[in-house]
Protein backbone atom coordinates (compact mmCIF):
# COMPACT_ATOMS: atom_id res chain seq x y z
CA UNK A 1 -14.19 20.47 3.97
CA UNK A 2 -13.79 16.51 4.32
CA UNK A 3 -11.10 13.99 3.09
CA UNK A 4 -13.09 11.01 0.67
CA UNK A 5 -10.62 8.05 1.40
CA UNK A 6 -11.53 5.14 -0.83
CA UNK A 7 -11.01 1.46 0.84
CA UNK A 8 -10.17 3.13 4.02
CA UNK A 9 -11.16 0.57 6.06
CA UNK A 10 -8.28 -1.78 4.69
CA UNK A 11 -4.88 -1.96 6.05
CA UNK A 12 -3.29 1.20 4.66
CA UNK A 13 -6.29 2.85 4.36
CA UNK A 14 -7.03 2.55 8.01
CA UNK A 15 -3.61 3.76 9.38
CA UNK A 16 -3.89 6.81 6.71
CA UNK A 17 -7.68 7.54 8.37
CA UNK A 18 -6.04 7.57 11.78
CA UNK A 19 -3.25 9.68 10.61
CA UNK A 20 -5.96 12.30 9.36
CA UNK A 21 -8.25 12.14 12.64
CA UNK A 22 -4.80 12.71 14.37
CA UNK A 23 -4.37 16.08 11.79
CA UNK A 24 -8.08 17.24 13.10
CA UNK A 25 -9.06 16.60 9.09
CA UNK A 26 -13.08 15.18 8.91
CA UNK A 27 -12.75 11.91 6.98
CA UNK A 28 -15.47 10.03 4.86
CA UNK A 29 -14.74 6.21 4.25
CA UNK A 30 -16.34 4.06 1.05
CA UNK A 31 -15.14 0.76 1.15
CA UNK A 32 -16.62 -2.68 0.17
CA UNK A 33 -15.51 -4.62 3.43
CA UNK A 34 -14.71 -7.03 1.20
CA UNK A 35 -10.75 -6.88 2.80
CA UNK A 36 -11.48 -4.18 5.73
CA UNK A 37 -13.51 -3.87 8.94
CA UNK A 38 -15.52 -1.17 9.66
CA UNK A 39 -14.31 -0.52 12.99
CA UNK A 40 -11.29 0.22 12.32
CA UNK A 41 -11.80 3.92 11.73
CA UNK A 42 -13.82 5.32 14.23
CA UNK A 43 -14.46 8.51 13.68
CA UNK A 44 -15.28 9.01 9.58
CA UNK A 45 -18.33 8.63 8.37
CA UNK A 46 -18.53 5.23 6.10
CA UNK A 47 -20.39 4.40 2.76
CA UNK A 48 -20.24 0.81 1.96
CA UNK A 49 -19.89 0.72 -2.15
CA UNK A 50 -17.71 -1.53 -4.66
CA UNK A 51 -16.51 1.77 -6.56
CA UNK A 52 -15.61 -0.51 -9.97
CA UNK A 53 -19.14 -1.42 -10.19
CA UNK A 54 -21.23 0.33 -12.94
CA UNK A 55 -23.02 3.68 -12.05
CA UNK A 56 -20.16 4.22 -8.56
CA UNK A 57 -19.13 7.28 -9.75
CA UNK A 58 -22.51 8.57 -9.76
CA UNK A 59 -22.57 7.34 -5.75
CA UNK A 60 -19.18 9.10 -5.39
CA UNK A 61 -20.42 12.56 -6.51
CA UNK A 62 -23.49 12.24 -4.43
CA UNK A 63 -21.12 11.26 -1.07
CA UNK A 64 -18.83 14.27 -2.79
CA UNK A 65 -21.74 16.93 -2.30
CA UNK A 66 -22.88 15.55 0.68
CA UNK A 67 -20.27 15.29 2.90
CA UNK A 68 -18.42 18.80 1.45
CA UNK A 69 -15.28 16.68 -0.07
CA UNK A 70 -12.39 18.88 -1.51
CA UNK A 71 -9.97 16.19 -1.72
CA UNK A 72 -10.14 12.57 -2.12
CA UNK A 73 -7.45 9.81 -1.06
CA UNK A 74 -8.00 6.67 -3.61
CA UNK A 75 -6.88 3.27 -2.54
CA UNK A 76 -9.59 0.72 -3.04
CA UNK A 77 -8.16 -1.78 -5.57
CA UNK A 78 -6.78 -5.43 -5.65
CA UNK A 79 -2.99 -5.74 -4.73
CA UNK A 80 -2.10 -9.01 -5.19
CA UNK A 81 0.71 -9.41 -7.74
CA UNK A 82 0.25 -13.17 -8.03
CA UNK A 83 -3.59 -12.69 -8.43
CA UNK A 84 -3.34 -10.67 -11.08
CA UNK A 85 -1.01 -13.19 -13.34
CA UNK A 86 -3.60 -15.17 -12.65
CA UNK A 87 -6.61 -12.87 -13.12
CA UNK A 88 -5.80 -10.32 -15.42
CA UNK A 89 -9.27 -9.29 -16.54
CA UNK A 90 -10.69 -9.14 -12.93
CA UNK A 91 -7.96 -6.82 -12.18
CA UNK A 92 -8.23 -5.15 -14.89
CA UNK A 93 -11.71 -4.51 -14.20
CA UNK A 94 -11.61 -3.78 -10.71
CA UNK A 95 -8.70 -1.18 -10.80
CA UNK A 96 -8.95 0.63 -14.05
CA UNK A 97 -12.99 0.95 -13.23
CA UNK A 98 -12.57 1.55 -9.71
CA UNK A 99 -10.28 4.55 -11.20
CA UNK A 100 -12.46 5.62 -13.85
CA UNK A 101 -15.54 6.18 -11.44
CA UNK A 102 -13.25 8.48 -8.97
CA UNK A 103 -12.37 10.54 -11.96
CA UNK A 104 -15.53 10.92 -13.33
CA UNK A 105 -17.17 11.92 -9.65
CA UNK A 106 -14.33 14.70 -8.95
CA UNK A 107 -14.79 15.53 -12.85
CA UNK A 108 -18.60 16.79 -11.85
CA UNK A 109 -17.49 17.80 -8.55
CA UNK A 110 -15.58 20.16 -6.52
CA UNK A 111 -13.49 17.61 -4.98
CA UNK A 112 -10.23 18.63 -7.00
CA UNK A 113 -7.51 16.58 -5.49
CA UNK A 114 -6.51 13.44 -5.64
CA UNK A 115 -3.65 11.24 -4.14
CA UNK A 116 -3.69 8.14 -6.02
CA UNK A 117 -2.13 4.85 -4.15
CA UNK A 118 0.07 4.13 -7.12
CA UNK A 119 3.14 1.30 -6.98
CA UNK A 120 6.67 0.41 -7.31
CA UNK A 121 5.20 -2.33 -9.75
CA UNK A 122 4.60 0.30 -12.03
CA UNK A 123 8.63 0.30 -12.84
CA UNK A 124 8.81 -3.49 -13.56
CA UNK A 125 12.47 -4.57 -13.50
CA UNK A 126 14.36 -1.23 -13.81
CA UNK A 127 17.60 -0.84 -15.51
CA UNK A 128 19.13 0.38 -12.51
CA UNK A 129 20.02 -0.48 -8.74
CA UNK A 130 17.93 1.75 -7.15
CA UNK A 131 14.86 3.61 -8.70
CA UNK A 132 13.98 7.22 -9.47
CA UNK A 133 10.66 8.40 -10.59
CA UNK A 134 11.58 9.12 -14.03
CA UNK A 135 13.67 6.23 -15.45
CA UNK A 136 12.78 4.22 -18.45
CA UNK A 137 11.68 2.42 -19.76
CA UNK A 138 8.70 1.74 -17.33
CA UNK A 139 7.51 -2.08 -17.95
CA UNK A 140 5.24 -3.59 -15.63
CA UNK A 141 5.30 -7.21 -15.35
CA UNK A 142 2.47 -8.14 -14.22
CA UNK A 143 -1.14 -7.17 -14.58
CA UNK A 144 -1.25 -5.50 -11.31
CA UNK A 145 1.12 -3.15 -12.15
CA UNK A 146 -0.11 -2.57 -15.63
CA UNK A 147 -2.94 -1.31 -13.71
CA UNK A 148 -1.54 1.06 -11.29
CA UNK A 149 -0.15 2.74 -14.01
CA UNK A 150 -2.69 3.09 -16.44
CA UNK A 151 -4.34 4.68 -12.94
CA UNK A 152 -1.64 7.23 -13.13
CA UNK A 153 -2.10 8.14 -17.12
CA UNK A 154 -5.54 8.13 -17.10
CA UNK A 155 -4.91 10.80 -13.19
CA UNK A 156 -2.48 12.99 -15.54
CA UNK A 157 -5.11 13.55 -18.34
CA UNK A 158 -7.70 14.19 -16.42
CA UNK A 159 -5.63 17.17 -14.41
CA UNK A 160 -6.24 20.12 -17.74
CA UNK A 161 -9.66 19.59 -19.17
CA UNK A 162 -10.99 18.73 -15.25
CA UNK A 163 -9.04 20.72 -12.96
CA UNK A 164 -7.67 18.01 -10.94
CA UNK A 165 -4.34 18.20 -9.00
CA UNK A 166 -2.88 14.61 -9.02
CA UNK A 167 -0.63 13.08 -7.42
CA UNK A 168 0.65 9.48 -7.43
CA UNK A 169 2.60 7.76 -4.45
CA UNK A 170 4.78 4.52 -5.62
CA UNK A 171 4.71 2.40 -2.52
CA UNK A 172 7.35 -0.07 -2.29
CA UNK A 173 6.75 -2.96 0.11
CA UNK A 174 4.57 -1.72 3.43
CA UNK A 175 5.05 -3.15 6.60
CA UNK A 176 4.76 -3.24 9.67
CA UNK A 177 1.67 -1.18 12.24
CA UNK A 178 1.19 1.86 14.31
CA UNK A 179 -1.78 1.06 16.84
CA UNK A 180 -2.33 -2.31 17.49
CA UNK A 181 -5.93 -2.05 16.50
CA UNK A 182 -4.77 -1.60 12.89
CA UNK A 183 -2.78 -5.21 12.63
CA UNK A 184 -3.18 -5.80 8.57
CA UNK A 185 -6.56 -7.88 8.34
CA UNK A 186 -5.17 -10.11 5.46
CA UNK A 187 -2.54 -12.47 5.00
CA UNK A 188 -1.06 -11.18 1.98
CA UNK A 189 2.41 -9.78 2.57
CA UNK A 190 5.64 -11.03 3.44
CA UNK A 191 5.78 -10.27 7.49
CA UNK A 192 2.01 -11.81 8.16
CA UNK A 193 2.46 -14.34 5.91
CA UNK A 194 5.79 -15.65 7.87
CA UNK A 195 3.38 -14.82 11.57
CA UNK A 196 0.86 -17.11 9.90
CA UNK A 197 2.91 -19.75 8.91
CA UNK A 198 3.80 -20.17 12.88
CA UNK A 199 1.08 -20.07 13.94
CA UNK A 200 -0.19 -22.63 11.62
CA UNK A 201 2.89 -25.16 13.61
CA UNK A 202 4.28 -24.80 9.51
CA UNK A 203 8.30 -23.51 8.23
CA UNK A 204 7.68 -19.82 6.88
CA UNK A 205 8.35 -20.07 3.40
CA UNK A 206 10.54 -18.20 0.71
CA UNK A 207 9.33 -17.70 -2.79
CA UNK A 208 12.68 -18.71 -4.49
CA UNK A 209 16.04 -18.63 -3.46
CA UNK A 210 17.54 -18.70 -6.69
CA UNK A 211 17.33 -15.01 -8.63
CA UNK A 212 20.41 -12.71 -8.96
CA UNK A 213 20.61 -11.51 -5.35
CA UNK A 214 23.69 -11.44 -2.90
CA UNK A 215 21.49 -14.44 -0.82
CA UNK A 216 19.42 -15.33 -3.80
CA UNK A 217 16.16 -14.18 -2.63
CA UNK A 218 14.20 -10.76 -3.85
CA UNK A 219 15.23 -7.66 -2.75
CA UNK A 220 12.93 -4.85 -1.52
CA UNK A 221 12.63 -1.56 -0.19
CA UNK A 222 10.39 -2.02 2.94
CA UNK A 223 8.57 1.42 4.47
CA UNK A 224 6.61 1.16 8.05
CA UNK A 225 2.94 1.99 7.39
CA UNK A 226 3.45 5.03 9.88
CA UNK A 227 5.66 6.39 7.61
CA UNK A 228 3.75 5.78 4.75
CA UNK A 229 0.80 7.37 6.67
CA UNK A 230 2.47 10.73 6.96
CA UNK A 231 3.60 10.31 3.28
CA UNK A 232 -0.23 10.60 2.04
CA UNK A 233 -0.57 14.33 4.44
CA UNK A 234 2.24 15.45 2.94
CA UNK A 235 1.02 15.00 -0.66
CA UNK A 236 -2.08 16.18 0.58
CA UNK A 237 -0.35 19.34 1.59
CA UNK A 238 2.10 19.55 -1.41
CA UNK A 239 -1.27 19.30 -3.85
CA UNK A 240 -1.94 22.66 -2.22
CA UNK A 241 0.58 24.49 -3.89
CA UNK A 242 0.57 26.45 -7.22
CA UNK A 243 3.61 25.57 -8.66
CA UNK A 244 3.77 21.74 -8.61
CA UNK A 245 6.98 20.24 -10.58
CA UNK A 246 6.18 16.42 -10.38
CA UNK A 247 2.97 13.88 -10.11
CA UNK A 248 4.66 10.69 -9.23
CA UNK A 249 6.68 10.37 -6.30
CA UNK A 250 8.60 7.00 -4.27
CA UNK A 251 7.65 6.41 -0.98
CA UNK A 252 10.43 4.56 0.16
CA UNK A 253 13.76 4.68 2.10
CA UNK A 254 16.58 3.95 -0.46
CA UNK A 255 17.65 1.05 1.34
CA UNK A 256 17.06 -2.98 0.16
CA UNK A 257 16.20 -5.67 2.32
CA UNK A 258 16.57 -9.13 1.12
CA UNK A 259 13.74 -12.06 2.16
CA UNK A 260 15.74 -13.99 4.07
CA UNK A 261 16.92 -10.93 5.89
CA UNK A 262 13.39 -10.39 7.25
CA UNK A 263 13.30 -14.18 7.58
CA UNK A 264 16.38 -13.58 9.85
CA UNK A 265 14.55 -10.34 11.81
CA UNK A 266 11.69 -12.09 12.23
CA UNK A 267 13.63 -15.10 14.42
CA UNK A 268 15.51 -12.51 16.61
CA UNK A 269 12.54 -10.07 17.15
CA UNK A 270 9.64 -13.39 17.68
CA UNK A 271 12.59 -15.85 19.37
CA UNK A 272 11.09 -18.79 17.69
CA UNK A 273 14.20 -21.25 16.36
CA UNK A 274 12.06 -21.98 13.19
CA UNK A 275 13.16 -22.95 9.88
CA UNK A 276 11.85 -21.54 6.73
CA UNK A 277 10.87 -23.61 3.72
CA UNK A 278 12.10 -22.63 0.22
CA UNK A 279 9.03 -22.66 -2.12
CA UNK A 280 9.43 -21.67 -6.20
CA UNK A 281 9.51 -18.39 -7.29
CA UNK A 282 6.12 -16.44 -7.43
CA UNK A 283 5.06 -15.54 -11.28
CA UNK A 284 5.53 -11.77 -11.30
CA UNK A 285 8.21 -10.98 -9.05
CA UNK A 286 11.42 -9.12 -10.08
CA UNK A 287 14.38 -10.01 -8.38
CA UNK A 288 15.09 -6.25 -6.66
CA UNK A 289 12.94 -3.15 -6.32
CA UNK A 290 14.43 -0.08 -4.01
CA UNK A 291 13.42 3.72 -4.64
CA UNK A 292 15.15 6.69 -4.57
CA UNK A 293 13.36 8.57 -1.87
CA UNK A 294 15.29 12.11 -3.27
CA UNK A 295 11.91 13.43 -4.64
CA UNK A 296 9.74 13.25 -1.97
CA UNK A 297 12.36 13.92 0.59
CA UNK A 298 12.84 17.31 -0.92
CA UNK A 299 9.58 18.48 -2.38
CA UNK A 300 7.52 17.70 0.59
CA UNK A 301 9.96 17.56 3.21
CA UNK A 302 9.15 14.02 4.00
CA UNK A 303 11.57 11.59 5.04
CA UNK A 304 11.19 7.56 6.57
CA UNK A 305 11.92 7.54 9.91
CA UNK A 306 11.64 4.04 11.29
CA UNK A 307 13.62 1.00 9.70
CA UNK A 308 13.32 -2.73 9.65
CA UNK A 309 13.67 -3.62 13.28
CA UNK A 310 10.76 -1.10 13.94
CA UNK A 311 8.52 -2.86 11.31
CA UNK A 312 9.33 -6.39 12.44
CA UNK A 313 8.87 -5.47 15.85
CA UNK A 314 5.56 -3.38 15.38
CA UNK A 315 3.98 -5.73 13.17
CA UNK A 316 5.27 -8.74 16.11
CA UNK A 317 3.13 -7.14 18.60
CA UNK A 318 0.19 -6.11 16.66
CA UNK A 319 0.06 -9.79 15.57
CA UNK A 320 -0.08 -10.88 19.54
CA UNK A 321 -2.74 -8.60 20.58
CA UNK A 322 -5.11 -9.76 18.15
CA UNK A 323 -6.57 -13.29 20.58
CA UNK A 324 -7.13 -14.64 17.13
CA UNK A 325 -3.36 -14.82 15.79
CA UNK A 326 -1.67 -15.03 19.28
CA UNK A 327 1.17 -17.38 19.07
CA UNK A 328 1.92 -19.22 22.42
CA UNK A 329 5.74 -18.71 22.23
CA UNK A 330 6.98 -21.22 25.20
CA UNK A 331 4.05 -23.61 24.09
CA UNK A 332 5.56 -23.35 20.28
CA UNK A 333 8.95 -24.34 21.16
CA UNK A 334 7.75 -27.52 22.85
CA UNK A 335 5.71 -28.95 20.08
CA UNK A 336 8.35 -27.37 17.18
């Protein structure tokens, strides 16, 4: 039997692939290459396909019987939270279709479970400090969000008249790389977005200094990639089980991490002197997310086990081995 792993080629997608290979599972990769690079997972067998567009889920059921799939990993979708203020339709379209056409391949299939890469967006801005699965209300704030957890409702209806075993994983901010080879192809989150800065010669910036923090800057709950990597074979196990209790589970370590603290791990793990710029807030982001990790810790057995040193440190020297994002460091303090 073979794992279907939908946008594997991207940046989580890729580290979950290599976590599988490592496992001695046989992998099969659709992806649209549209944020991924195909060889990043050596090994699986790849489809290229845009899985929103009309008619994918017939191409999913065909790769389904195919390839023997039992179980299918689902992350292709657009992540950007800013984006998707900006673009609600598009996202709309791409990740509530994207999700439609996986659930109506497994729906005329045998593959029968499915991990869905859910978010902590889903929450919104929480009533409490730090988050478990089931508080309410649950108010997205942004399209992107609204998406991911539509994804899970639409998962959790589909499990009874369908068969499916579902379950959701509510990343909260990934970071951070195991092999070097797997470096995060796109500048889109925080630690990447501070490399590119210096290598651009330009003052990493903060999105707003100014919401209800102890330093004024958001708060989040930062998990390596690694870790999140193992999270996805653990639900992959737990979905074997008979007697499930929960669907939705944090993948997270409890713990908050402001901005400008990575701001301030970033100078002591890179030794660059820079200083950052303070840019306005972002539309969409709430001031603090964390997760309680209790769930997942003690259904599946899973626990983080890197913090933010690793990821800083990790995602420092995947960034220099890549010739294209090498940053000169003696040559940067002469001309900064």
């Amino acid at each position: 039997m073979s794992v279907l792993v939908t946008g594997g080629c991207g940046y989580i997608g890729a580290h979950v692939v290599h976590a599988l290979h490592q496992a001695g599972q046989d992998v099969v990769v659709v992806d649209d290459l549209s944020y991924g690079k195909a060889s990043r997972i050596e090994g699986a067998r790849l489809y290229g396909a845009d899985i929103a567009a009309p008619g994918a889920d017939e191409r999913l059921a065909e790769i389904i019987r195919d390839d023997n799939v039992d179980s299918i990993i689902h992350f292709a979708a657009r992540k950007q939270v800013g984006e998707s203020v900006a673009k609600p339709l598009w996202y709309y379209q791409q990740n509530v279709n994207g999700m439609l056409n996986v659930l109506k391949a497994m729906s005329t299939t045998d593959a029968k479970k499915l991990v869905f890469s859910s978010s902590a967006s889903t929450y919104g801005e929480p009533p409490v400090s730090v988050v478990p699965e089931d508080v309410q209300p649950m108010v997205p704030i942004n399209p992107y969000g609204q998406t991911k957890l539509f994804g899970e409702w639409m998962a959790r209806a589909c499990e009874q008249p369908f068969g499916i075993r579902f379950c959701a994983l509510r990343y909260f901010n990934v970071a951070g790389c195991g092999p070097v080879e797997l470096e995060d192809p796109a500048i889109l989150n925080l630690i990447p977005m501070l490399f590119d800065r210096l290598k651009q010669g330009k003052a990493p910036a903060i999105f707003g200094d100014d919401y209800p923090t102890p330093d004024g800057t958001c708060i989040r709950d930062y998990i390596h990639i690694t870790d999140l990597a193992d999270a996805h074979l653990a639900a992959l196990a737990y979905l074997d089980r008979d007697q499930r209790r929960y669907d939705a589970f944090n993948v997270g370590t409890g713990k908050g991490t402001s901005v400008r603290q990575i701001v301030d791990e970033v100078k002591k793990v890179t030794g660059l002197p820079f200083k950052e710029a303070i840019e306005p807030r972002r539309p969409g982001d709430p001031a603090q997310l964390i997760g309680s990790p209790k769930r997942i810790n003690e259904e599946m057995g899973w626990h983080a086990r890197f913090d933010v040193e690793d990821i800083v440190e990790s995602a420092w020297k995947a960034w220099q081995a890549n010739p294209d994002h090498h940053i000169d460091t003696d040559a940067w303090k002469q001309t900064n």
